[in-house]
N, C-alpha and C. Protein backbone atom coordinates (compact mmCIF):
# COMPACT_ATOMS: atom_id res chain seq x y z
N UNK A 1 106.01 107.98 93.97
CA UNK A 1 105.64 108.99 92.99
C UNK A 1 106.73 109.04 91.92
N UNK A 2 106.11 108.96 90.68
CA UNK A 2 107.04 109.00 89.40
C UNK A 2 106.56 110.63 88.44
N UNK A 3 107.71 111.18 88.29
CA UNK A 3 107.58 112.41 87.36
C UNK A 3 107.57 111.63 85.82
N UNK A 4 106.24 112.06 85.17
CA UNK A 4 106.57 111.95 83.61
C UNK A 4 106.26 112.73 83.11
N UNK A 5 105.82 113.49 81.55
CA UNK A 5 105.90 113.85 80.91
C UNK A 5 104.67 114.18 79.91
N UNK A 6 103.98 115.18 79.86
CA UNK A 6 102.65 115.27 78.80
C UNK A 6 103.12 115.61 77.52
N UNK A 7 101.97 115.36 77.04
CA UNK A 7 102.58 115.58 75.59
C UNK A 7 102.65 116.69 75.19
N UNK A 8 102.23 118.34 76.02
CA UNK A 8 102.93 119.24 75.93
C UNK A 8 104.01 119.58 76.66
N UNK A 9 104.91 118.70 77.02
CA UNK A 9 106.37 118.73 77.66
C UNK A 9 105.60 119.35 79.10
N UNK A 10 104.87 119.62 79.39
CA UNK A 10 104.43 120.12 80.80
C UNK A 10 104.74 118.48 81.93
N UNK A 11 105.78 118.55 82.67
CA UNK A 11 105.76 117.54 83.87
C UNK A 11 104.57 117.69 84.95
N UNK A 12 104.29 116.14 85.25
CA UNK A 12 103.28 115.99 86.31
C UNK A 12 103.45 114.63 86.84
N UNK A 13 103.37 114.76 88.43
CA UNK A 13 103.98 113.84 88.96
C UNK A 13 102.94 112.58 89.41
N UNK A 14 102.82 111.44 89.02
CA UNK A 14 102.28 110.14 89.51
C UNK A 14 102.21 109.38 90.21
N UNK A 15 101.60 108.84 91.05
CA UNK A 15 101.21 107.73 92.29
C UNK A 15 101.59 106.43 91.65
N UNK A 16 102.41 106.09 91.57
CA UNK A 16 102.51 104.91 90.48
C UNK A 16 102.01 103.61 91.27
N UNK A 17 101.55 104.13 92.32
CA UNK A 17 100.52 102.97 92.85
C UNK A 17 99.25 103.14 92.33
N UNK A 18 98.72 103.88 91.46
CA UNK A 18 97.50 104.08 91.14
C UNK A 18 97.25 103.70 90.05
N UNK A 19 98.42 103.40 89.04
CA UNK A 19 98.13 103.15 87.50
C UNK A 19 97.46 101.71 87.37
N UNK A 20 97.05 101.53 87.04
CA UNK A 20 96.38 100.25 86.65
C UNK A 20 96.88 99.66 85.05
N UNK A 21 96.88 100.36 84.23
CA UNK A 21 97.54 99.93 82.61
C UNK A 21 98.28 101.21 82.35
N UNK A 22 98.90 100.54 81.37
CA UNK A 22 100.04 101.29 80.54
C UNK A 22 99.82 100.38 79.35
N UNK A 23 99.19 101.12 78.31
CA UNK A 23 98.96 101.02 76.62
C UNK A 23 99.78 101.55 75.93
N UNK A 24 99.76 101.25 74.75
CA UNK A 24 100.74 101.89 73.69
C UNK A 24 99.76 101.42 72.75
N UNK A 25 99.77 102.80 72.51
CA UNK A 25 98.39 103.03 71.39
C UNK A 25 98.54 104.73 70.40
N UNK A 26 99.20 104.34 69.82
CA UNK A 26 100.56 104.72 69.23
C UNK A 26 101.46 105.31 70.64
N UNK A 27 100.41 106.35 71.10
CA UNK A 27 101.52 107.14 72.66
C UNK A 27 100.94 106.30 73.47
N UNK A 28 101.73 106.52 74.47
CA UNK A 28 101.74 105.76 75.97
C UNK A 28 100.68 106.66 76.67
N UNK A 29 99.72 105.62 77.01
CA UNK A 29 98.52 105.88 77.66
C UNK A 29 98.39 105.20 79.28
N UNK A 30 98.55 105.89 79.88
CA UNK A 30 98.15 105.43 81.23
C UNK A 30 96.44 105.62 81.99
N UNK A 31 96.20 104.26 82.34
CA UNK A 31 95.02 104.01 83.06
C UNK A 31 95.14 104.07 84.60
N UNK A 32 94.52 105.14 85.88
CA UNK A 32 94.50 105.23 86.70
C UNK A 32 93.64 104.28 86.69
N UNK A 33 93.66 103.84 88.59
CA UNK A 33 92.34 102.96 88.76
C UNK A 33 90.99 103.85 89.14
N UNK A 34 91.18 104.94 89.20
CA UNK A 34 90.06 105.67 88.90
C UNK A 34 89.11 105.80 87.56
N UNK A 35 89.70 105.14 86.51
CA UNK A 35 89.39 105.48 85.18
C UNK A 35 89.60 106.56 84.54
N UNK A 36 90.45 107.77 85.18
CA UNK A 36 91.05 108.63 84.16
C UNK A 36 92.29 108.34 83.51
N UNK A 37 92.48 108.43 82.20
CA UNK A 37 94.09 108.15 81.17
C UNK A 37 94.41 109.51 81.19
N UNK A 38 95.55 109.45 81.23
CA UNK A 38 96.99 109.77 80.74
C UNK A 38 97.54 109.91 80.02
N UNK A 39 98.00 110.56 78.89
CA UNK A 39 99.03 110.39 77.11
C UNK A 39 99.94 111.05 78.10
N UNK A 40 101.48 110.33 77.97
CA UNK A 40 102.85 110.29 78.62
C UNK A 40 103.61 110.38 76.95
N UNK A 41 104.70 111.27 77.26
CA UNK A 41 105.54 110.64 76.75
C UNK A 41 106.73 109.62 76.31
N UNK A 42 106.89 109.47 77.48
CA UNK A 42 107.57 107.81 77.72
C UNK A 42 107.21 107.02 77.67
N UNK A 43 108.74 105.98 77.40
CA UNK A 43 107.36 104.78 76.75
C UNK A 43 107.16 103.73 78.21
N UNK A 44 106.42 102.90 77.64
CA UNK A 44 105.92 101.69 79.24
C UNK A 44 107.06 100.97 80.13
N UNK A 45 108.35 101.02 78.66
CA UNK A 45 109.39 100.37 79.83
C UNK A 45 109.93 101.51 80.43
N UNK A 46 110.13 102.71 79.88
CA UNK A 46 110.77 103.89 81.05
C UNK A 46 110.14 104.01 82.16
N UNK A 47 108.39 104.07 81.73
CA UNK A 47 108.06 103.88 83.27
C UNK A 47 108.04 102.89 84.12
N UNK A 48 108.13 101.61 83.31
CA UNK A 48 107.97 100.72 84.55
C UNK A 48 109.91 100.97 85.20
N UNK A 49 110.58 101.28 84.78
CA UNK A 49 112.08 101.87 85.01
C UNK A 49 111.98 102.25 86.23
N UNK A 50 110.95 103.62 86.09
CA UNK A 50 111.29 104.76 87.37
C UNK A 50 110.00 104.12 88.03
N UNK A 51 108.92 103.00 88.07
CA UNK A 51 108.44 102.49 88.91
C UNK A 51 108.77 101.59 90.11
N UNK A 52 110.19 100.65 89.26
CA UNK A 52 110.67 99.68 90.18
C UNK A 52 111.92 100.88 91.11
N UNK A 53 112.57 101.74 90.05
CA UNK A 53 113.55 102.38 90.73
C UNK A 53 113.07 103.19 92.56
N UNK A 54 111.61 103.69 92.30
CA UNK A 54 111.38 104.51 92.80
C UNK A 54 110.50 103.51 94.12
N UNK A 55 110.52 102.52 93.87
CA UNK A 55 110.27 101.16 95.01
C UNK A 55 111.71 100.79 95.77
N UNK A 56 112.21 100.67 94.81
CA UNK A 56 113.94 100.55 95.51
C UNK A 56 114.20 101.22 96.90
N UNK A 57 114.29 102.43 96.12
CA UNK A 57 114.39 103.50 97.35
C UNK A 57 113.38 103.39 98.02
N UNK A 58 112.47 103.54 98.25
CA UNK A 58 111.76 103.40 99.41
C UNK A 58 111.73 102.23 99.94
N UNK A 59 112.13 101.52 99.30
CA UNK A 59 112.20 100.14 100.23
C UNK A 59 113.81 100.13 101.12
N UNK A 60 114.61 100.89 100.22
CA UNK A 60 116.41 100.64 100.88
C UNK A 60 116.08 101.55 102.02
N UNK A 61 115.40 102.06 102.41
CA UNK A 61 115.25 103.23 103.30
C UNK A 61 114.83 103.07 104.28
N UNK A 62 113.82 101.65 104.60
CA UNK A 62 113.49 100.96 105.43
C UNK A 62 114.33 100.28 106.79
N UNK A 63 114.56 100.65 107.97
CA UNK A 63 115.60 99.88 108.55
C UNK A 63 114.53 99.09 109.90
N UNK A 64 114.32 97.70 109.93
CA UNK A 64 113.15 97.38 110.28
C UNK A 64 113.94 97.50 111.93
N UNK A 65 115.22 97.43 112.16
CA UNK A 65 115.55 97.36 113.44
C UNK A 65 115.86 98.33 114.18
N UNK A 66 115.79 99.39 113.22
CA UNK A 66 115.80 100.74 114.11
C UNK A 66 114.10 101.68 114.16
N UNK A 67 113.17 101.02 113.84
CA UNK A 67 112.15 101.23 114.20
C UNK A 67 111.78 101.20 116.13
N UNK A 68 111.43 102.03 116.70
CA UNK A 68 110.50 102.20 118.23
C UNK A 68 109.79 103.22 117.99
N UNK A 69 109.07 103.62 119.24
CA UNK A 69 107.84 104.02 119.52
C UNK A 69 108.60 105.38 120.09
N UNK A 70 109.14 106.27 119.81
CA UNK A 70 109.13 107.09 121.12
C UNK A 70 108.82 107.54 122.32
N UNK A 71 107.50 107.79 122.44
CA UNK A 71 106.52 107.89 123.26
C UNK A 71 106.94 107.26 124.57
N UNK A 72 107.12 105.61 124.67
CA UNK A 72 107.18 104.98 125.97
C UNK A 72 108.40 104.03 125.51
N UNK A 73 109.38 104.52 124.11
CA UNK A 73 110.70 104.03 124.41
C UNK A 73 110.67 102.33 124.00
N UNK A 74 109.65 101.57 123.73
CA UNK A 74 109.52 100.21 123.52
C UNK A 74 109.92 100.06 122.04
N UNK A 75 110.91 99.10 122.04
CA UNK A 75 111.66 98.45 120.65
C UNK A 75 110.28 97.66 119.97
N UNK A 76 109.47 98.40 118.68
CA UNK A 76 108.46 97.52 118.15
C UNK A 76 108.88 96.51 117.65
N UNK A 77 110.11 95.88 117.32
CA UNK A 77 110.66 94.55 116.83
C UNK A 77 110.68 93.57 117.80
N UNK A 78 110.16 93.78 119.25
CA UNK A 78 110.11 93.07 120.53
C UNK A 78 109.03 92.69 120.52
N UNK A 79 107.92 93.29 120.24
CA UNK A 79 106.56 92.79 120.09
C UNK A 79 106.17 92.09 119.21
N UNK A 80 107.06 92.17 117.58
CA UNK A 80 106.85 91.14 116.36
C UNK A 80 107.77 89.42 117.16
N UNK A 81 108.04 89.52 118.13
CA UNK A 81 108.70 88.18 118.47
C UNK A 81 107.62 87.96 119.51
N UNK A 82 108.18 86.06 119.00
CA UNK A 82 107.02 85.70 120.23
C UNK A 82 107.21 85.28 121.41
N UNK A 83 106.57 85.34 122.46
CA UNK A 83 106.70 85.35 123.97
C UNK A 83 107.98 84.14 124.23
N UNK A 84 108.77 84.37 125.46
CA UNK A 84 110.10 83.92 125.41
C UNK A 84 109.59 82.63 125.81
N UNK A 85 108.44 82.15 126.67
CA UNK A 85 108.46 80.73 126.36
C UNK A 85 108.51 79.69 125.35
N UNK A 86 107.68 80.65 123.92
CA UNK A 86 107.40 79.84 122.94
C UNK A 86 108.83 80.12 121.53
N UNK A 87 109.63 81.26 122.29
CA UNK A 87 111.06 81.01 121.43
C UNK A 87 111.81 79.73 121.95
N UNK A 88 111.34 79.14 123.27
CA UNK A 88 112.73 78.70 123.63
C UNK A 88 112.11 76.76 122.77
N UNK A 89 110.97 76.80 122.44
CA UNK A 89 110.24 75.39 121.95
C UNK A 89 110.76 75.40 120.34
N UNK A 90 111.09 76.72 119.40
CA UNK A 90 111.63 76.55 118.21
C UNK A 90 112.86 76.10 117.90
């Protein structure tokens, strides 16, 4: 989710998985894939800015090896490997 900007300075916050285009047509127009637009005031590279920024973080946040299950305690990174006979043939 990216905060931008209407063109009455009123903030509203975006799925920036949902945009489909970003025009510049004089203002920055955003196309949901729903087919509703957007007039932003920022322009396409600020948002694509706080699009990649805001991937960053959620991606740095990711720690794939401290992922388990609570429940029954099983390390899910044990199950993405494959059975110990067919590690020991790689």
């Amino acid at each position: 989710m990216i905060v931008l900007t209407r063109l009455n300075n009123n903030p509203l916050v975006v799925n920036s998985d949902l945009i489909k285009l970003i025009e510049y047509a004089p203002d920055t127009v955003l196309t949901l894939v729903s087919g509703e637009k957007i007039v932003v005031r920022e322009s396409g590279e600020e948002i694509l800015a706080r699009i990649v920024a805001f991937r960053q973080r959620v991606l740095s946040g990711l720690d794939i090896k401290s992922l388990s299950l609570p429940a029954s305690g099983r390390d899910v990174t044990a199950e993405t490997q494959p059975p110990p006979e067919e590690r020991s043939r790689t």
